[in-house]
C-alpha atoms as a PDB file:
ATOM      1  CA  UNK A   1     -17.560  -2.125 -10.448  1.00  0.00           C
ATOM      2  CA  UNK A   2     -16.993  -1.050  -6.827  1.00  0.00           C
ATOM      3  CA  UNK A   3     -15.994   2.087  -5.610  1.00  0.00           C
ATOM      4  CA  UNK A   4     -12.577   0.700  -4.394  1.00  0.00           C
ATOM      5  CA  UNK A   5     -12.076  -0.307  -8.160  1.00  0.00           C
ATOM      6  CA  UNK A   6     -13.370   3.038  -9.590  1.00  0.00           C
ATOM      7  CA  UNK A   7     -10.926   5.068  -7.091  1.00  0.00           C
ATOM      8  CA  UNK A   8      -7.828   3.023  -8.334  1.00  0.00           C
ATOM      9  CA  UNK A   9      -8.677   3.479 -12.381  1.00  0.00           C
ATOM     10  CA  UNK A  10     -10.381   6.651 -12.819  1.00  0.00           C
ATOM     11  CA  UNK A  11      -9.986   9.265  -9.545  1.00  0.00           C
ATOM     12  CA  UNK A  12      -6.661   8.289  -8.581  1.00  0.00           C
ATOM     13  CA  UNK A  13      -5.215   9.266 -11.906  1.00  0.00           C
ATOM     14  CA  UNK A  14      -7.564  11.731 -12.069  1.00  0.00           C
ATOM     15  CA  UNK A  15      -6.180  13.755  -9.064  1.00  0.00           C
ATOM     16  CA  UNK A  16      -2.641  13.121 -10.455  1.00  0.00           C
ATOM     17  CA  UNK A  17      -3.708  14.875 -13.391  1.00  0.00           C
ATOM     18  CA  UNK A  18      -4.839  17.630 -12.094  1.00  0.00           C
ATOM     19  CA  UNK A  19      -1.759  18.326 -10.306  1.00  0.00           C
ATOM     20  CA  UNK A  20       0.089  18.182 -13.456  1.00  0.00           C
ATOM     21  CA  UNK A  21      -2.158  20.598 -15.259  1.00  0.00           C
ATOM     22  CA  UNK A  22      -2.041  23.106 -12.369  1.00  0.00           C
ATOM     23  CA  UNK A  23       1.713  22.770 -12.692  1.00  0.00           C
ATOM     24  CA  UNK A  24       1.531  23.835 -16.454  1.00  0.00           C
ATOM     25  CA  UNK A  25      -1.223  26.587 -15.657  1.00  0.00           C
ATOM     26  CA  UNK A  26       1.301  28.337 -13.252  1.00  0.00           C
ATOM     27  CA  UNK A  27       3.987  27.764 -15.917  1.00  0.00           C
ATOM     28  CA  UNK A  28       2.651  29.471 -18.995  1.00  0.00           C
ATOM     29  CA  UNK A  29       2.712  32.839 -20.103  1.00  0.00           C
ATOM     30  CA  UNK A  30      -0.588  32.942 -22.427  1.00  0.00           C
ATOM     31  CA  UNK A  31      -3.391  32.903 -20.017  1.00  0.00           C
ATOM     32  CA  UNK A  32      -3.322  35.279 -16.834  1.00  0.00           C
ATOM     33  CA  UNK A  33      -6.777  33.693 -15.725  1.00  0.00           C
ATOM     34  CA  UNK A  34      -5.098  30.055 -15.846  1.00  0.00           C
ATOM     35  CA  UNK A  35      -1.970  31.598 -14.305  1.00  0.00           C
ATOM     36  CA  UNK A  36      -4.170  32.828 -11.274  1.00  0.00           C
ATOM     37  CA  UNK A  37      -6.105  29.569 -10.540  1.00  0.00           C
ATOM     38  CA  UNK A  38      -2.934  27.744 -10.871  1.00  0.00           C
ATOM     39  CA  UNK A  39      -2.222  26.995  -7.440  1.00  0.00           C
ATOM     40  CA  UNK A  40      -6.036  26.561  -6.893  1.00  0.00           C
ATOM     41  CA  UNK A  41      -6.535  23.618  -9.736  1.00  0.00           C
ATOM     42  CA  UNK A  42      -2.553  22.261  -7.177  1.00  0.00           C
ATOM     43  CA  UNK A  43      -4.469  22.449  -4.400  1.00  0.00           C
ATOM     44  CA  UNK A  44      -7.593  20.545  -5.606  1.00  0.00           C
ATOM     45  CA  UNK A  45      -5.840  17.311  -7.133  1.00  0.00           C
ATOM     46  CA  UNK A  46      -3.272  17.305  -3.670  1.00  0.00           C
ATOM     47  CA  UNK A  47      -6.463  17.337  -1.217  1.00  0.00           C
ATOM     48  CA  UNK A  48      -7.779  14.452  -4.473  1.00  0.00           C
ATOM     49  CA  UNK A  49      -4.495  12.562  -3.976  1.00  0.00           C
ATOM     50  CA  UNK A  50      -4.727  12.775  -0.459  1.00  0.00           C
ATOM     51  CA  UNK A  51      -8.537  11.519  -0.001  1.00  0.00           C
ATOM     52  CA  UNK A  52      -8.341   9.106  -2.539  1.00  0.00           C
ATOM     53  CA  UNK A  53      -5.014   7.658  -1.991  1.00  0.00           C
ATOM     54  CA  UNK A  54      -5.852   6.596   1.365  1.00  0.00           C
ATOM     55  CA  UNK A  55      -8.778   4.175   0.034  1.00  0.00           C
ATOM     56  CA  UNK A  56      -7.153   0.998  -0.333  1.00  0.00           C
ATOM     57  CA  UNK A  57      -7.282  -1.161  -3.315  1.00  0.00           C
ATOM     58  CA  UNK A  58      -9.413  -4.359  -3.665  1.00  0.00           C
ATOM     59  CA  UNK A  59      -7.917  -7.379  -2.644  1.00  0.00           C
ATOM     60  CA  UNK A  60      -7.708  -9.955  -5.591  1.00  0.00           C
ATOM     61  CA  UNK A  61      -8.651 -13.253  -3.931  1.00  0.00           C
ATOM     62  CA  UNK A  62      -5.386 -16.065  -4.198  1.00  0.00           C
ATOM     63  CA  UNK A  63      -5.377 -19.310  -5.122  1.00  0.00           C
ATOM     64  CA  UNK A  64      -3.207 -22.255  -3.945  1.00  0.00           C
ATOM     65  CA  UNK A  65      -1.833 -23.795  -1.048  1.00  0.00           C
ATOM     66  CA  UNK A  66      -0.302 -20.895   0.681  1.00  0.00           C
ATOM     67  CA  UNK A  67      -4.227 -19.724   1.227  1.00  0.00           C
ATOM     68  CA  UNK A  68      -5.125 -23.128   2.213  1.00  0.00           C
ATOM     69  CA  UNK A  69      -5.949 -23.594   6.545  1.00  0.00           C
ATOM     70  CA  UNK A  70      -4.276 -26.369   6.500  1.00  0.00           C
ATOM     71  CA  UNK A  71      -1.095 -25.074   4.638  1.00  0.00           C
ATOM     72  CA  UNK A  72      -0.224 -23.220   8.017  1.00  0.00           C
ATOM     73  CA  UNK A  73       0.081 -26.433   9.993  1.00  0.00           C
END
């Protein structure tokens, strides 16, 4: 597996997620240590979104007569 496949399934989402949850630690009422590194755990998955959403995905190689050289002529 490449690195340009392991950003798209598992550290893409991942920083997504971590968003989310920061979102829900600012949110609830229970926890005033989760409430205070609420807007830390936002800031790590946007800087994640940010770094990983820039690394483009792997090209899947097509097939057919489009791709063909002499298709073009």
């Amino acid at each position: 597996m490449s690195f340009r496949a392991l950003n798209e399934k598992y550290l893409l989402p991942a920083s997504q997620i971590a968003m989310v949850l920061g979102i829900i630690a600012l949110c609830q009422p229970w926890s005033l240590s989760l409430h205070s590194y609420g807007v830390t755990i936002i800031l790590i998955g946007l800087i994640g979104f940010n770094v990983t959403s820039k690394i483009a995905p792997e090209r899947k190689e097509e097939t057919g007569a489009a791709t063909h050289e002499g298709a073009r002529q």
